[in-house]
N, C-alpha and C. Protein backbone atom coordinates (compact mmCIF):
# COMPACT_ATOMS: atom_id res chain seq x y z
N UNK A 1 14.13 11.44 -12.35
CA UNK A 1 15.02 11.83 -13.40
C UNK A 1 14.23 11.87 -14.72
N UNK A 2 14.72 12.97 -15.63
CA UNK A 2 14.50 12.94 -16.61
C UNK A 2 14.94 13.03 -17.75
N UNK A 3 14.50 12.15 -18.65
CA UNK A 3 15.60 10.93 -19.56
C UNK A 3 14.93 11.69 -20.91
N UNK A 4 16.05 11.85 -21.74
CA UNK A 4 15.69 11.63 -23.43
C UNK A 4 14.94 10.41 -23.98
N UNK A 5 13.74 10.37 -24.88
CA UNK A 5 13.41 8.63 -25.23
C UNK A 5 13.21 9.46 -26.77
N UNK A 6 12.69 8.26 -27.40
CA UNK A 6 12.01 8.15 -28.78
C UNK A 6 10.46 9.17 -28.27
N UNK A 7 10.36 9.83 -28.56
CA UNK A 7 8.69 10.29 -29.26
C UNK A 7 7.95 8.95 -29.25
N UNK A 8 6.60 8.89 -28.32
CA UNK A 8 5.96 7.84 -28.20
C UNK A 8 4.56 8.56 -28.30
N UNK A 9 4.26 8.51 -29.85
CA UNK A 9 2.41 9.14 -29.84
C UNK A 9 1.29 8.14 -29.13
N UNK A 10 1.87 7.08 -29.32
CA UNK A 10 1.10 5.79 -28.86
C UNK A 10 0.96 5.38 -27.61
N UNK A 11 1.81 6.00 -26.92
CA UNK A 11 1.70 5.58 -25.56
C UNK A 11 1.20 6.56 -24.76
N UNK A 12 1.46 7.88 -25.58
CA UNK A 12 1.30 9.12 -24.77
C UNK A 12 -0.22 8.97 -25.10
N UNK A 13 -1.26 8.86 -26.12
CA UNK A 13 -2.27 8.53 -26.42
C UNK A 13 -3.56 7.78 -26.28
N UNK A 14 -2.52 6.46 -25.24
CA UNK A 14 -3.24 5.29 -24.07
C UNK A 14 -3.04 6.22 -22.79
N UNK A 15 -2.08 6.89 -22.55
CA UNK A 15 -2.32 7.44 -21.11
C UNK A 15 -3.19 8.54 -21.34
N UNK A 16 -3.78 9.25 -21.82
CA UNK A 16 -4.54 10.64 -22.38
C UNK A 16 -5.82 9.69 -22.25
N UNK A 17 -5.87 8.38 -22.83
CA UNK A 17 -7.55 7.45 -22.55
C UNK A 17 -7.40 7.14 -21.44
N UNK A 18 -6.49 6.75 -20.73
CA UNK A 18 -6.84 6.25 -19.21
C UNK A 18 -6.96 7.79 -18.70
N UNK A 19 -6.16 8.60 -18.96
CA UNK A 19 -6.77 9.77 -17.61
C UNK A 19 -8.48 9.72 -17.63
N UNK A 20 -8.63 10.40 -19.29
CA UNK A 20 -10.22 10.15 -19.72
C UNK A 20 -11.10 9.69 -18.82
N UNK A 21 -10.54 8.17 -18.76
CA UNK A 21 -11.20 6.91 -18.29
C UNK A 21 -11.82 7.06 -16.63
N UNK A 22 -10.68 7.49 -15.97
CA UNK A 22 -10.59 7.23 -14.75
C UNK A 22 -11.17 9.31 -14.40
N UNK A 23 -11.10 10.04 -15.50
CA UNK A 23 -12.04 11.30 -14.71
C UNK A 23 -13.88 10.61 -15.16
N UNK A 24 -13.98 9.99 -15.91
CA UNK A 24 -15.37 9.64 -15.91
C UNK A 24 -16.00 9.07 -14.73
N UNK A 25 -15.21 7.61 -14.39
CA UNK A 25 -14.91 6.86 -12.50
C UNK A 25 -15.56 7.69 -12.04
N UNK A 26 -14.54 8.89 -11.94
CA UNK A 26 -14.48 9.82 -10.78
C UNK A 26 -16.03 10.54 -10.88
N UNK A 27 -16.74 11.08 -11.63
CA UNK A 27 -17.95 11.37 -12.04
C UNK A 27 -18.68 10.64 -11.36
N UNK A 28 -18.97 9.40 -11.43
CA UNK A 28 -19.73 8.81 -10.49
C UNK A 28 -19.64 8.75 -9.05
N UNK A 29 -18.70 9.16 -8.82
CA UNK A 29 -18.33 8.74 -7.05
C UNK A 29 -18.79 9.64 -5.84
N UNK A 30 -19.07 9.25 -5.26
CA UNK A 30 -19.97 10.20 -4.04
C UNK A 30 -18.64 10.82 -3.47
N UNK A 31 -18.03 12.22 -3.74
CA UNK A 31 -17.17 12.94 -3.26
C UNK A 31 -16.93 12.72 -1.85
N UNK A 32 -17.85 13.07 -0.99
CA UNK A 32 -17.91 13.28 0.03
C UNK A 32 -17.19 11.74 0.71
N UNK A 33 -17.96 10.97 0.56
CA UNK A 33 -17.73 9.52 0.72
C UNK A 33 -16.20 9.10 0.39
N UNK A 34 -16.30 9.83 -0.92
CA UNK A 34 -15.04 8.85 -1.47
C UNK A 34 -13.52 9.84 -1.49
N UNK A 35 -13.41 10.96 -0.87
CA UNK A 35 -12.64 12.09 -1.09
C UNK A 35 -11.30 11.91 -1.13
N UNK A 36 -10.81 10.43 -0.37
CA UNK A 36 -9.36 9.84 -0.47
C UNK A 36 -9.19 9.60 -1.99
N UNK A 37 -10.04 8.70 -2.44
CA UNK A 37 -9.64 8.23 -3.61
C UNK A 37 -10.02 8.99 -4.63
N UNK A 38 -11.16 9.87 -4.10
CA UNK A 38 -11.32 10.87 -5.61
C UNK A 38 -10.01 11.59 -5.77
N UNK A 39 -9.21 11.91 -4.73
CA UNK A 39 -7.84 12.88 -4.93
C UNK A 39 -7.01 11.96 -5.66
N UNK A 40 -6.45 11.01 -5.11
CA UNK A 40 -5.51 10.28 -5.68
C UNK A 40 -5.91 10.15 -6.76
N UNK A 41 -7.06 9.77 -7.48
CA UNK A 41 -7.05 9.65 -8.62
C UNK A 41 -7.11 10.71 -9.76
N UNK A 42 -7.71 11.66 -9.27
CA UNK A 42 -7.20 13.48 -9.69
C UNK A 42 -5.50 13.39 -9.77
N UNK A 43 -4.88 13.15 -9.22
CA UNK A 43 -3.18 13.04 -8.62
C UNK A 43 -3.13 11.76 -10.42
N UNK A 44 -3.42 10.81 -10.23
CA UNK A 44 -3.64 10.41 -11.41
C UNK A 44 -3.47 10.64 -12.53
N UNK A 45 -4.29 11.36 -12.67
CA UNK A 45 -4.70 11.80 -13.78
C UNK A 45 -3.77 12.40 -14.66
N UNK A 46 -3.58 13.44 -13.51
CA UNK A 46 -2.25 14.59 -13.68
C UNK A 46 -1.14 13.78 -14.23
N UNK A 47 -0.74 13.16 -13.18
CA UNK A 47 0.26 12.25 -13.64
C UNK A 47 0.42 11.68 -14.95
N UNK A 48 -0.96 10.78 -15.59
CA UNK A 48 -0.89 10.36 -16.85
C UNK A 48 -0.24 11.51 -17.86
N UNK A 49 -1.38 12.60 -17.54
CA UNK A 49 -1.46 13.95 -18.30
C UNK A 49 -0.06 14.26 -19.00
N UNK A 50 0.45 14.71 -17.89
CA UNK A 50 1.81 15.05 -17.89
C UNK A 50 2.92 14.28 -18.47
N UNK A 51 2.55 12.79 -18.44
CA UNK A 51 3.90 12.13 -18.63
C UNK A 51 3.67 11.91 -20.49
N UNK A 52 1.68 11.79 -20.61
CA UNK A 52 1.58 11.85 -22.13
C UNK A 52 1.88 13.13 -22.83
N UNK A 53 2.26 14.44 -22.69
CA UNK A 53 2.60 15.58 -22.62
C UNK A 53 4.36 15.30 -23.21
N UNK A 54 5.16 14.56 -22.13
CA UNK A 54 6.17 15.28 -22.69
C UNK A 54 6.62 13.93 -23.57
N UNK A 55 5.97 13.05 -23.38
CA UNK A 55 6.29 12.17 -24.02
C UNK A 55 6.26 12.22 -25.57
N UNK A 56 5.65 13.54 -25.74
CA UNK A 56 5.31 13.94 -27.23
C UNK A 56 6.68 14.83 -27.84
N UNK A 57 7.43 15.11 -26.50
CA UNK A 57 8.60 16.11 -26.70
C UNK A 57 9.81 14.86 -26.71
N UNK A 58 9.35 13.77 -26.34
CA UNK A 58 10.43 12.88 -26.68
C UNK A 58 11.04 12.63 -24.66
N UNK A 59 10.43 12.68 -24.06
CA UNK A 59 11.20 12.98 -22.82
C UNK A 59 10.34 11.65 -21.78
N UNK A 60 10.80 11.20 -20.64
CA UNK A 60 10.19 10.35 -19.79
C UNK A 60 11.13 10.31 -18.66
N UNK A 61 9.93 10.44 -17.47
CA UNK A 61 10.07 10.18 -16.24
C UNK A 61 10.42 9.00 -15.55
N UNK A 62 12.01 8.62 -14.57
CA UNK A 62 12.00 7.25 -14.47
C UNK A 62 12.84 8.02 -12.91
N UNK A 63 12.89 6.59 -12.02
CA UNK A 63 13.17 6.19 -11.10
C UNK A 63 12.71 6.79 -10.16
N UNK A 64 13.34 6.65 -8.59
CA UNK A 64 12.85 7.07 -7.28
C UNK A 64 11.95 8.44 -7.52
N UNK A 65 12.36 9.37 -7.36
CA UNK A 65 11.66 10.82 -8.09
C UNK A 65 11.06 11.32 -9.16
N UNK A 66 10.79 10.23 -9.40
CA UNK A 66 10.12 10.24 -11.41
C UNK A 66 8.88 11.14 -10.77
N UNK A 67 8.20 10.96 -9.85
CA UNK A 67 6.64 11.57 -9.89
C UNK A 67 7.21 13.30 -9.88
N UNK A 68 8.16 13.83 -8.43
CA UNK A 68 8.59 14.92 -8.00
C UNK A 68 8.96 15.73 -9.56
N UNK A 69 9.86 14.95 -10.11
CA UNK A 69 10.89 15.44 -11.30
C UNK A 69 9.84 15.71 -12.46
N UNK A 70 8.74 15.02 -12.67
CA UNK A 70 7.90 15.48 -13.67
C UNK A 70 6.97 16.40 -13.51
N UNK A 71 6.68 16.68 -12.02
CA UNK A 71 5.89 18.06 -11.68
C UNK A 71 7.18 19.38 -12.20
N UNK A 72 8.13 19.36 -11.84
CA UNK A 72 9.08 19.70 -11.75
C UNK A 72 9.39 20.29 -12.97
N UNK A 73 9.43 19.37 -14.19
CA UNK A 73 9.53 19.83 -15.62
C UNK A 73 8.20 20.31 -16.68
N UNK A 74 7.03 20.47 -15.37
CA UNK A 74 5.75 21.21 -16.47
C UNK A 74 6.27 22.33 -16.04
N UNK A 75 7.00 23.39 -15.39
CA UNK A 75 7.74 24.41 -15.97
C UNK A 75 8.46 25.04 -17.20
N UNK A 76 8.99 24.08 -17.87
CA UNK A 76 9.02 24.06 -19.23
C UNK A 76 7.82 24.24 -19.95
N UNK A 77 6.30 24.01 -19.83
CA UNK A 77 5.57 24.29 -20.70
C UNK A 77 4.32 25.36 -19.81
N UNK A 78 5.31 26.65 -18.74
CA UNK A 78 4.87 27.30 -18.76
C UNK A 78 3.44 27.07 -17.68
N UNK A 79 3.93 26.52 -17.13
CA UNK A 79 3.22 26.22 -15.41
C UNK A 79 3.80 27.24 -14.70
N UNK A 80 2.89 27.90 -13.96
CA UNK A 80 3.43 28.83 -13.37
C UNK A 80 3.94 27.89 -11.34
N UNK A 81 4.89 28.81 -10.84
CA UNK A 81 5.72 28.57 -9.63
C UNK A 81 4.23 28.16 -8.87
N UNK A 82 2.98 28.88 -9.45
CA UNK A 82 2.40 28.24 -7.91
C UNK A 82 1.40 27.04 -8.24
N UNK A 83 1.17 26.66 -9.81
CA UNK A 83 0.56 25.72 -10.04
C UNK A 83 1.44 24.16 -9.43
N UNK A 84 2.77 24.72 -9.62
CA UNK A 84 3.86 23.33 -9.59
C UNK A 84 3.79 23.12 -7.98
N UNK A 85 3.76 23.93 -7.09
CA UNK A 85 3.68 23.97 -5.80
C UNK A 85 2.62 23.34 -5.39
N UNK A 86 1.51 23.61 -6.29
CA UNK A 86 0.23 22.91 -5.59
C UNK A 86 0.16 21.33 -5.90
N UNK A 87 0.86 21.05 -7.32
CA UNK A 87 0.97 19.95 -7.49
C UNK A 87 1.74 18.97 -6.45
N UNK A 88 2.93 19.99 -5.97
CA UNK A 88 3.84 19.11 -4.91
C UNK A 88 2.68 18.60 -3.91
N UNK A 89 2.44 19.89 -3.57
CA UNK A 89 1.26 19.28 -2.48
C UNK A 89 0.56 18.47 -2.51
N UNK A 90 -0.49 18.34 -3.71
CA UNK A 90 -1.35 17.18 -4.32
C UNK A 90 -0.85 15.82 -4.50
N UNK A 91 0.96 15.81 -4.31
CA UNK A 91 1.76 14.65 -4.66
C UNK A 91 1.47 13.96 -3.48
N UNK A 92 2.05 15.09 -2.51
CA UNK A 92 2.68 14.59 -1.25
C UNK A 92 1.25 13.75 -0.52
N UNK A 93 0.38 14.49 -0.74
CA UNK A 93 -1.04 14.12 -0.08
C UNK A 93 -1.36 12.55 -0.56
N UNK A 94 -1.29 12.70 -1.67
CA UNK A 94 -1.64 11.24 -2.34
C UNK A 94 -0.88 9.74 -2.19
N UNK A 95 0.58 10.77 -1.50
CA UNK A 95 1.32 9.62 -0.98
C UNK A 95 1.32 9.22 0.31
N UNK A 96 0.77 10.37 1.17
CA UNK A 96 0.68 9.97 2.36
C UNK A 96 -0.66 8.86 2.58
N UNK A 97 -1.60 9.49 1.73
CA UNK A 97 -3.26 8.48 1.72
C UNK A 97 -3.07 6.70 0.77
N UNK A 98 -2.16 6.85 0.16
CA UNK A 98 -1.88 5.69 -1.02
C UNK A 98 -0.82 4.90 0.08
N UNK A 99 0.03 5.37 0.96
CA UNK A 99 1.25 4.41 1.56
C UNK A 99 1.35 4.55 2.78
N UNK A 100 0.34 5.25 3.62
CA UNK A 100 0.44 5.30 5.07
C UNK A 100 -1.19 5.54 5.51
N UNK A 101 -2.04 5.50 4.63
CA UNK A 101 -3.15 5.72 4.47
C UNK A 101 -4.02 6.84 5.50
N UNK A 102 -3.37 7.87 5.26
CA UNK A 102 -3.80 9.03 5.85
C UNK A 102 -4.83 9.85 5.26
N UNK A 103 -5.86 9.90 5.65
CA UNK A 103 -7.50 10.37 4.95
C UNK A 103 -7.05 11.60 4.33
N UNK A 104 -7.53 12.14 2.94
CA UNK A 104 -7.85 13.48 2.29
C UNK A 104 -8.84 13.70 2.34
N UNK A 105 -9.34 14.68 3.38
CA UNK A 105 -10.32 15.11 3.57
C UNK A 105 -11.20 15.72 2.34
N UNK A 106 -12.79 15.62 3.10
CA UNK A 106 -13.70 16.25 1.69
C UNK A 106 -13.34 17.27 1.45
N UNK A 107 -12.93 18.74 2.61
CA UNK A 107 -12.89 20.00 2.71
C UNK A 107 -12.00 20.08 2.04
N UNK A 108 -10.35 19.29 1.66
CA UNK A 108 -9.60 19.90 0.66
C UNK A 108 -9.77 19.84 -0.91
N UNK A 109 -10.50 18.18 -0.67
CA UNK A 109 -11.09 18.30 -2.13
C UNK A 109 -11.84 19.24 -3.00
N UNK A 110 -12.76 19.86 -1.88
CA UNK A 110 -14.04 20.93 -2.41
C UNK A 110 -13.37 21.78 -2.61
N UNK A 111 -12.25 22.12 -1.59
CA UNK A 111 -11.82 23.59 -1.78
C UNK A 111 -10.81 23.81 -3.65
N UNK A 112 -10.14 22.32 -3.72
CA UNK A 112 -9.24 22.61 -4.62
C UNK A 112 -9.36 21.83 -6.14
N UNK A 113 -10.91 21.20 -6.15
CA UNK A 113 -11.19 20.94 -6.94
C UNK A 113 -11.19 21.65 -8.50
N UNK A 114 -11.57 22.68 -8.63
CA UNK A 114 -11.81 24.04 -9.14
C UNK A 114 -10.03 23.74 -10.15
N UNK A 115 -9.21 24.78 -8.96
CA UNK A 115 -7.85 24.19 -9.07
C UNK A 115 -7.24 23.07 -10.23
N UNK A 116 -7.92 21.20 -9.51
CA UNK A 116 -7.33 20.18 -10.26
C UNK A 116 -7.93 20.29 -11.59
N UNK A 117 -9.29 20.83 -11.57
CA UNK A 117 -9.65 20.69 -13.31
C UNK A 117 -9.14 21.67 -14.18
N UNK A 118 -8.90 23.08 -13.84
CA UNK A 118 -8.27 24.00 -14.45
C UNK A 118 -6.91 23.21 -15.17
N UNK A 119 -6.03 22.62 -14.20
CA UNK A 119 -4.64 22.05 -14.67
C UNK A 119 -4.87 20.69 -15.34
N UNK A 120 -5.79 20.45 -15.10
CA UNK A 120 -6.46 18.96 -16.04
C UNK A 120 -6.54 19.50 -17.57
N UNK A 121 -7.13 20.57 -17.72
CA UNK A 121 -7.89 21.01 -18.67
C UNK A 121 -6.57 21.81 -19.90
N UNK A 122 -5.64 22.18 -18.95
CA UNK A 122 -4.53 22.75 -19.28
C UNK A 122 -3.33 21.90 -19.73
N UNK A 123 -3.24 20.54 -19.25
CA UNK A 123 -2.75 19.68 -19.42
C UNK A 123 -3.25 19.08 -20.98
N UNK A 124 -4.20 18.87 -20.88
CA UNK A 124 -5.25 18.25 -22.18
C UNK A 124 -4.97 19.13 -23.62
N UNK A 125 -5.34 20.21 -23.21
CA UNK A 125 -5.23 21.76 -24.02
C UNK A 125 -3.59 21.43 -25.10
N UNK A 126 -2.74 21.35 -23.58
CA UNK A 126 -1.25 20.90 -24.20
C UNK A 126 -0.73 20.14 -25.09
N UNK A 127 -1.41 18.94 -24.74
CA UNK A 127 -1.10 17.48 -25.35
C UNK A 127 -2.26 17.60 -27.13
N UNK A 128 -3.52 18.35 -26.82
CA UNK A 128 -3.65 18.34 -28.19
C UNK A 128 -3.18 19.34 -29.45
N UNK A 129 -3.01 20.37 -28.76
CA UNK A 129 -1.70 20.97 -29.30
C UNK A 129 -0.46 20.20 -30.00
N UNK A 130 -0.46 19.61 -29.71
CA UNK A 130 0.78 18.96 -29.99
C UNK A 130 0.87 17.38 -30.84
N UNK A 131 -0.57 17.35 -30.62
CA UNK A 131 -1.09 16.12 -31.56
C UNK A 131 -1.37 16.35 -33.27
N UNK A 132 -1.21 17.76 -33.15
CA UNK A 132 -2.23 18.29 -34.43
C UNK A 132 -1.09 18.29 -35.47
């Protein structure tokens, strides 16, 4: 669900340093090796991204579907039908490897890496937009 809040520059601003934080991590990590957790934490990222994003519009993600519902509302800033789709996917994956611990393979990582940084980058793009 997604809830009206106060405008939070400050919080949206710590999650924008942890994505930061945790794509640097990811820089170091032997892909190949590490391809479960390099995704999830790509999945991450996004996540921060996004929630410091609308949090600038005054808006926040809460309960059972908070992750689904906030892919859901980067339509509003002009995500197109198949970026949000891929995100579902990227959700679903991260939940199956994070709570039933089902491997993400290297091959999807390589293939859709490209992909997660474009919407990383687009995400970022957003949020400083909106800082200025």
């Amino acid at each position: 669900m997604i809830i009206k809040v106060k405008i939070d520059k400050q919080k949206s601003e710590s999650l924008f340093e942890m994505a930061n934080l945790r794509e640097e991590y990811i820089s170091h990590l032997d892909l190949d090796k590490f391809s479960p957790l390099v995704a999830e934490d790509y999945y991450e990222i996004i996540k921060e991204l996004a929630s410091a994003l609308i949090l600038l519009d005054g808006f926040k993600s809460i309960g059972e579907n908070s992750h689904k519902d906030l892919i859901d509302f980067l339509e509003k800033y002009k995500f197109s039908d198949g970026e949000i789709v891929f995100l579902h996917d990227l959700r679903i994956k991260r939940n199956k490897s994070s709570y039933e611990g089902k491997r993400i393979d290297y091959s999807y990582l390589k293939e859709k890496k490209g992909k997660i940084e474009e919407i990383i980058k687009k995400l970022k793009t957003l949020i400083k937009n909106k800082q200025k």
